[in-house]
C-alpha atoms as a PDB file:
ATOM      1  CA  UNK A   1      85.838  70.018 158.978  1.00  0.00           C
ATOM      2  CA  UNK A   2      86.558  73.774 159.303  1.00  0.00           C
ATOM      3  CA  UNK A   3      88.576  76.016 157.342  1.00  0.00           C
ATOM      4  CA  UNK A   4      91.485  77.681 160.058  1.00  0.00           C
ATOM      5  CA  UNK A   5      92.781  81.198 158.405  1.00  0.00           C
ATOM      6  CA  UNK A   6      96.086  81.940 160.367  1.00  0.00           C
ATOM      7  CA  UNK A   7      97.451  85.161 159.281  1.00  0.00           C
ATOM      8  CA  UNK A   8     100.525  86.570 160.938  1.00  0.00           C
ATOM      9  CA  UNK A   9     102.226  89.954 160.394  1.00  0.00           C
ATOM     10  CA  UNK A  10     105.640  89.705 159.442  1.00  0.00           C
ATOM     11  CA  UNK A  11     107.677  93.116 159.832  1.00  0.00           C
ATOM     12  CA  UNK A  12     109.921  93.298 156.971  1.00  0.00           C
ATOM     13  CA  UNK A  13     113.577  93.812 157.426  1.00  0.00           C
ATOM     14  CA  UNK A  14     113.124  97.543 156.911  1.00  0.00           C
ATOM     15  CA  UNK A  15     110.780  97.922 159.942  1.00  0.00           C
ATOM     16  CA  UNK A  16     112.756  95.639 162.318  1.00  0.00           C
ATOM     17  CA  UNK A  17     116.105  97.837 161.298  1.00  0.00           C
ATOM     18  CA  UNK A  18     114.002 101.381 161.714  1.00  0.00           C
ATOM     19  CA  UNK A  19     113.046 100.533 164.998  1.00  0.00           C
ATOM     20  CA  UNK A  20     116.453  99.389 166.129  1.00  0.00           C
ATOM     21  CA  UNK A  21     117.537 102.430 165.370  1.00  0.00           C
ATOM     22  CA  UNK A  22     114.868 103.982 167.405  1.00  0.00           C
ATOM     23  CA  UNK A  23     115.248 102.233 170.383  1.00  0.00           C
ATOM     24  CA  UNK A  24     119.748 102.597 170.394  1.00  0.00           C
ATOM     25  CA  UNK A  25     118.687 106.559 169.026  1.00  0.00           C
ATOM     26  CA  UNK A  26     116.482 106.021 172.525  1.00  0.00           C
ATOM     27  CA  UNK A  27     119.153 104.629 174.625  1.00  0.00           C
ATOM     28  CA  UNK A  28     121.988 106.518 173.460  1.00  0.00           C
ATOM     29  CA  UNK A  29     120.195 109.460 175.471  1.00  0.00           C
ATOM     30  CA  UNK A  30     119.468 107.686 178.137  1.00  0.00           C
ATOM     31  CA  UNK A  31     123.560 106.737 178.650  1.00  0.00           C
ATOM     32  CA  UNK A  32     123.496 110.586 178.295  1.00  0.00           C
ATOM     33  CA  UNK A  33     121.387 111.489 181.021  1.00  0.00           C
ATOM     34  CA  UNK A  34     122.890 108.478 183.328  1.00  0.00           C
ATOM     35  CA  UNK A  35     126.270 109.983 183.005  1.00  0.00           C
ATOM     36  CA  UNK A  36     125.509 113.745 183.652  1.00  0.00           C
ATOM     37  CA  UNK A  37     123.282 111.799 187.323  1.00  0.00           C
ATOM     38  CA  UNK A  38     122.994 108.722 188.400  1.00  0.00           C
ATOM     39  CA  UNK A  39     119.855 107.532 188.559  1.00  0.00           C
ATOM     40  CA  UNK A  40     118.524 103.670 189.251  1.00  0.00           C
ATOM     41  CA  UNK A  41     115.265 104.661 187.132  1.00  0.00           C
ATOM     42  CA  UNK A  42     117.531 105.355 184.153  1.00  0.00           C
ATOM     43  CA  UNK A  43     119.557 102.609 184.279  1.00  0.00           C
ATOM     44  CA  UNK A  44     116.747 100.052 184.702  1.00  0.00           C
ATOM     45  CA  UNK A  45     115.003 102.071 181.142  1.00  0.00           C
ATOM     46  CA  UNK A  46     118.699 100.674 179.950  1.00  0.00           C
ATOM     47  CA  UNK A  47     118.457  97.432 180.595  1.00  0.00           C
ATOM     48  CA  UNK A  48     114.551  97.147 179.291  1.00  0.00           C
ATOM     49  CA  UNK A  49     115.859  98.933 176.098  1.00  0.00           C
ATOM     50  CA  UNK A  50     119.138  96.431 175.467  1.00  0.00           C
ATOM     51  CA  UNK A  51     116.520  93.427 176.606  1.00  0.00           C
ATOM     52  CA  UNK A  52     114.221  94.379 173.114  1.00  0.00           C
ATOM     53  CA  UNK A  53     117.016  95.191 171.140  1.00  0.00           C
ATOM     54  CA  UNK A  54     117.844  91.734 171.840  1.00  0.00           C
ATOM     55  CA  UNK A  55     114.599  90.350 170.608  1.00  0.00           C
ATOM     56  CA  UNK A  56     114.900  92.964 167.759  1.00  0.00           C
ATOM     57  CA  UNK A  57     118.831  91.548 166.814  1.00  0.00           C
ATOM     58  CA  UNK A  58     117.227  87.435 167.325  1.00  0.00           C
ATOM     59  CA  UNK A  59     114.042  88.779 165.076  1.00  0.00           C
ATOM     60  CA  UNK A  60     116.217  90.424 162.314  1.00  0.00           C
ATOM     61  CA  UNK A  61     118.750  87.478 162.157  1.00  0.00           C
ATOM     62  CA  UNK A  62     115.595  84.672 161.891  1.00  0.00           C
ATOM     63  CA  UNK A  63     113.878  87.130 158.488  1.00  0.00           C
ATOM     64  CA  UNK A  64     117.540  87.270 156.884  1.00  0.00           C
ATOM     65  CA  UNK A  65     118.051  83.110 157.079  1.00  0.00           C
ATOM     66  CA  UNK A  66     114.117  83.088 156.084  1.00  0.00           C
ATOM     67  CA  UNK A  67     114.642  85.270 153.110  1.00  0.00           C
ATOM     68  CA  UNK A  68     118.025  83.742 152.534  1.00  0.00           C
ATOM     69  CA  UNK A  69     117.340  79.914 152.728  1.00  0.00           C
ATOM     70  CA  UNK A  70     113.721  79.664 152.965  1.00  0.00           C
ATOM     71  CA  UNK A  71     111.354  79.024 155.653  1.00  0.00           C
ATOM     72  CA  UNK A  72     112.527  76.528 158.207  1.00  0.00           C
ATOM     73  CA  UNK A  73     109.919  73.406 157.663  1.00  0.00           C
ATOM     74  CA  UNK A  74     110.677  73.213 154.055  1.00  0.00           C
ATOM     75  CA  UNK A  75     113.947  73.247 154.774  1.00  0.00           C
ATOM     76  CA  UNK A  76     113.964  70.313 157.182  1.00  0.00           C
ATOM     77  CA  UNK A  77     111.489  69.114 154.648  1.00  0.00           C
ATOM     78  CA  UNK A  78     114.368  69.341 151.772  1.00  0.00           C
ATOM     79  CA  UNK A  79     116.867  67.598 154.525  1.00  0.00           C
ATOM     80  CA  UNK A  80     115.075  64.727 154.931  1.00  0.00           C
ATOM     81  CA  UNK A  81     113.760  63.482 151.573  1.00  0.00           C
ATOM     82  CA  UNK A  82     117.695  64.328 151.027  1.00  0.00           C
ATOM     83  CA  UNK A  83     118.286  61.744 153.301  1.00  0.00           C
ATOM     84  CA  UNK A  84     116.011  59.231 152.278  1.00  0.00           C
ATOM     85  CA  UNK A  85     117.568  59.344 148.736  1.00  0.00           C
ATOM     86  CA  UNK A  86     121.211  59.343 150.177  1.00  0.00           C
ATOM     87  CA  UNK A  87     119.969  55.912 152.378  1.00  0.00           C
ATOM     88  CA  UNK A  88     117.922  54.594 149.412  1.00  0.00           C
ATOM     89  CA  UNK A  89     121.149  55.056 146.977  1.00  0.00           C
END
């Protein structure tokens, strides 16, 4: 049997916040430039912008729980020997 390595980069807090504030920094223009002209281009650089600072909000809510409460299969982990011992009792 092999040995799998997974390694996966997990931005910290700091990072995902920094570039949040790049990207609205980013948009904030953009709403700039759309109000001095109208332009379809613009708007649709918008809606691409609010569409990752979606992903960005989702990403920096999932790290805080993480940090908070632990990572998600230990939790469920937790839960259910909880559970056991609440049926066994």
């Amino acid at each position: 049997m092999g040995v799998t390595c997974v390694t996966t980069s997990m931005r910290t807090l700091s990072e995902i916040h920094t570039e949040i504030e790049r990207l609205s920094e980013e948009r904030s223009e953009l709403w700039h430039r759309l109000s001095d002209t109208y332009d379809p281009a613009i708007r649709l650089e918008i809606r691409a912008l609010d569409t990752k600072l979606d992903h960005l909000w989702d990403e920096h809510r999932a790290l805080r729980a993480r940090v908070r409460f632990g990572d998600r299969d230990s939790i469920v982990a937790r839960a259910r020997v909880e559970e056991r011992l609440e049926r066994a009792a």
